[in-house]
C-alpha atoms as a PDB file:
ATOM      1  CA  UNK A   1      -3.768  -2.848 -21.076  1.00  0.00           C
ATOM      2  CA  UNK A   2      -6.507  -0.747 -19.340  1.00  0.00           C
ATOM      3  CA  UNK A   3      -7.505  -4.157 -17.597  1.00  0.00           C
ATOM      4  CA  UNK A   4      -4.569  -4.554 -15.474  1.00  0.00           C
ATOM      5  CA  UNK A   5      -4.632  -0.665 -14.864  1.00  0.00           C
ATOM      6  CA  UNK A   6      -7.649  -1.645 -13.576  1.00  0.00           C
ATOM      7  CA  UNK A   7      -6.425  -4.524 -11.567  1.00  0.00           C
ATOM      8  CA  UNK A   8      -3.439  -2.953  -9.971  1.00  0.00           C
ATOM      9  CA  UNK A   9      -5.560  -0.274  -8.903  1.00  0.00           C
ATOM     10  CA  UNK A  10      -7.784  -2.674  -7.120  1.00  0.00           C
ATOM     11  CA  UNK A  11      -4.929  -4.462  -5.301  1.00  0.00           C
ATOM     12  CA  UNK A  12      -3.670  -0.824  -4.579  1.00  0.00           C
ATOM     13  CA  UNK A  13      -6.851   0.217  -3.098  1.00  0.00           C
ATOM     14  CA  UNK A  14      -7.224  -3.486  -1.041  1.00  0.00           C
ATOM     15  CA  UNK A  15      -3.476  -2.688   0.003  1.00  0.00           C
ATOM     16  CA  UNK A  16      -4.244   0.053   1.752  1.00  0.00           C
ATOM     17  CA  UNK A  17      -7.470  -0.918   2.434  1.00  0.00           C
ATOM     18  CA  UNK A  18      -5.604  -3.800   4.803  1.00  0.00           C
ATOM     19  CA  UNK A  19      -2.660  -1.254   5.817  1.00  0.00           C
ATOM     20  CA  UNK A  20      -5.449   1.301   7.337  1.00  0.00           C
ATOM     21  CA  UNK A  21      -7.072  -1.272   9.584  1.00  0.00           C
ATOM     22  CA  UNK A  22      -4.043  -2.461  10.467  1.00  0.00           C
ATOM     23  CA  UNK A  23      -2.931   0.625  11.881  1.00  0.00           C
ATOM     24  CA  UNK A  24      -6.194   1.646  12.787  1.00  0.00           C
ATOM     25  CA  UNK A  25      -7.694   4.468  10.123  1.00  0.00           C
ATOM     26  CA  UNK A  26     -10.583   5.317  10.293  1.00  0.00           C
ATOM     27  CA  UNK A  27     -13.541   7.773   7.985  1.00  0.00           C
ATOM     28  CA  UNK A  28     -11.047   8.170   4.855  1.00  0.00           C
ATOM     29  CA  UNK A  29     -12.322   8.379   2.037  1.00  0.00           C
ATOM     30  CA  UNK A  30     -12.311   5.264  -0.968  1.00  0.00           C
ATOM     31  CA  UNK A  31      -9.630   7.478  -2.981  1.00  0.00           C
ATOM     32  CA  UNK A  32      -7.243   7.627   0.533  1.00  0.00           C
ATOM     33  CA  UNK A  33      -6.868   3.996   0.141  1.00  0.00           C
ATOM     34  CA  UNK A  34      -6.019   3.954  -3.650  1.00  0.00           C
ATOM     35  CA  UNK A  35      -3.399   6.690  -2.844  1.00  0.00           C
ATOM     36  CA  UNK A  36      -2.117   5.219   0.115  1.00  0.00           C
ATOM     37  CA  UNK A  37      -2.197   1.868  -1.531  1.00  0.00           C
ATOM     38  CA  UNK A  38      -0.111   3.074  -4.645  1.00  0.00           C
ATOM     39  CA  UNK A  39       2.189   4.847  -3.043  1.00  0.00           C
ATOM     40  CA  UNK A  40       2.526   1.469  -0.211  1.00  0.00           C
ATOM     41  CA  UNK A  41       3.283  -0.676  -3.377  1.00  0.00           C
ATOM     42  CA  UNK A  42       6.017   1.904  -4.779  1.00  0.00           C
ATOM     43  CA  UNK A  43       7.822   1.787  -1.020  1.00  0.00           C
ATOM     44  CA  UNK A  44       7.188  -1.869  -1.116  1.00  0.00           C
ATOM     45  CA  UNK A  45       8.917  -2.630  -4.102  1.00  0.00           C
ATOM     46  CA  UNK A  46      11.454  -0.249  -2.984  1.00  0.00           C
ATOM     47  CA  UNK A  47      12.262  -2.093   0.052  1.00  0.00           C
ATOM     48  CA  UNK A  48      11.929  -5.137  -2.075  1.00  0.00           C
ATOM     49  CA  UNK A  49      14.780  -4.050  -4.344  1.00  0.00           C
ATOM     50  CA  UNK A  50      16.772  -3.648  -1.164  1.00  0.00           C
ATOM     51  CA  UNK A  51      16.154  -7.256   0.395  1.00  0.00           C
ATOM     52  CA  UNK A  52      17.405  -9.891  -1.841  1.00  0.00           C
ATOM     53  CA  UNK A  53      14.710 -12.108  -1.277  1.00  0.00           C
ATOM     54  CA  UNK A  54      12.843 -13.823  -4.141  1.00  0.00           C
ATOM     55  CA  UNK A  55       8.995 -13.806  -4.350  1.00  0.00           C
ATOM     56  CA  UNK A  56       5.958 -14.106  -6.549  1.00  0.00           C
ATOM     57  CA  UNK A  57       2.695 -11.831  -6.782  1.00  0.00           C
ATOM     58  CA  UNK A  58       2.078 -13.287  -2.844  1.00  0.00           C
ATOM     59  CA  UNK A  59       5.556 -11.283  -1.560  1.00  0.00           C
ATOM     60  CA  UNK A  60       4.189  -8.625  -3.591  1.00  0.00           C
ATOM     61  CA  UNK A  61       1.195  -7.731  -1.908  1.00  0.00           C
ATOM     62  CA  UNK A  62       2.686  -8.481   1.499  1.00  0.00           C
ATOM     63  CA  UNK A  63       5.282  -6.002   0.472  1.00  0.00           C
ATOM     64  CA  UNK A  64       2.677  -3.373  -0.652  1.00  0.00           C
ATOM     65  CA  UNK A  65       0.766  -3.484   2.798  1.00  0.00           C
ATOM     66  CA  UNK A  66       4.137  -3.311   4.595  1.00  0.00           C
ATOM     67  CA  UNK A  67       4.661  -0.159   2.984  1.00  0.00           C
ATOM     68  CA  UNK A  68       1.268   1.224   3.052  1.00  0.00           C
ATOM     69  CA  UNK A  69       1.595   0.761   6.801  1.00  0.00           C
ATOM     70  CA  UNK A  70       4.486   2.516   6.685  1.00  0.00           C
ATOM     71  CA  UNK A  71       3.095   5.334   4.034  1.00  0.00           C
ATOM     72  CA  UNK A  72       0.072   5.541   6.843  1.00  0.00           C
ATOM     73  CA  UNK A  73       2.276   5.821   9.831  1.00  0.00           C
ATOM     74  CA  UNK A  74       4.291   8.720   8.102  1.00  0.00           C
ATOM     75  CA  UNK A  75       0.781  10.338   7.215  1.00  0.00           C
ATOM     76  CA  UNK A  76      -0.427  10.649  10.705  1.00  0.00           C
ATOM     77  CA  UNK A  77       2.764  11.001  12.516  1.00  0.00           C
ATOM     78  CA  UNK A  78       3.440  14.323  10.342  1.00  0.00           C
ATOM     79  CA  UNK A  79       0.104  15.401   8.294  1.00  0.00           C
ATOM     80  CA  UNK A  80      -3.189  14.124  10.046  1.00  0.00           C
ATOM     81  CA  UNK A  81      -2.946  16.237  13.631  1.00  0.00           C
END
């Protein structure tokens, strides 16, 4: 149980790891790209739920950096000034 706490916290944290350089973030902090990686995977699998397309752990994590991108494009267009 704590293992795959452990585990989905380090594919959060790569998530957003990925979704920051993609939209190019820069000096954050190792927790920014847990949160922004959790919170990615939670709008991921919400647009997910939306599309009707099947997937495995791969469409997953593509999912989770789509919506870290999109977690990290809300953050600076309306919190980082």
């Amino acid at each position: 149980m704590l293992w795959k706490i452990l585990v989905e916290l380090l594919i959060g944290a790569l998530c957003g790891f990925v979704a920051s350089k993609i939209m190019k973030v820069s000096g954050k902090k190792w927790w920014f790209y847990i949160i922004v990686g959790l919170i990615g995977g939670l709008v991921g699998g919400l647009l997910g739920s939306l599309i009707p397309i099947g997937g495995g752990w791969l469409f997953g994590v593509i999912l989770s950096i789509v919506g870290s991108c999109l977690v990290v494009w809300l953050y600076k267009k309306f919190i980082a000034k």
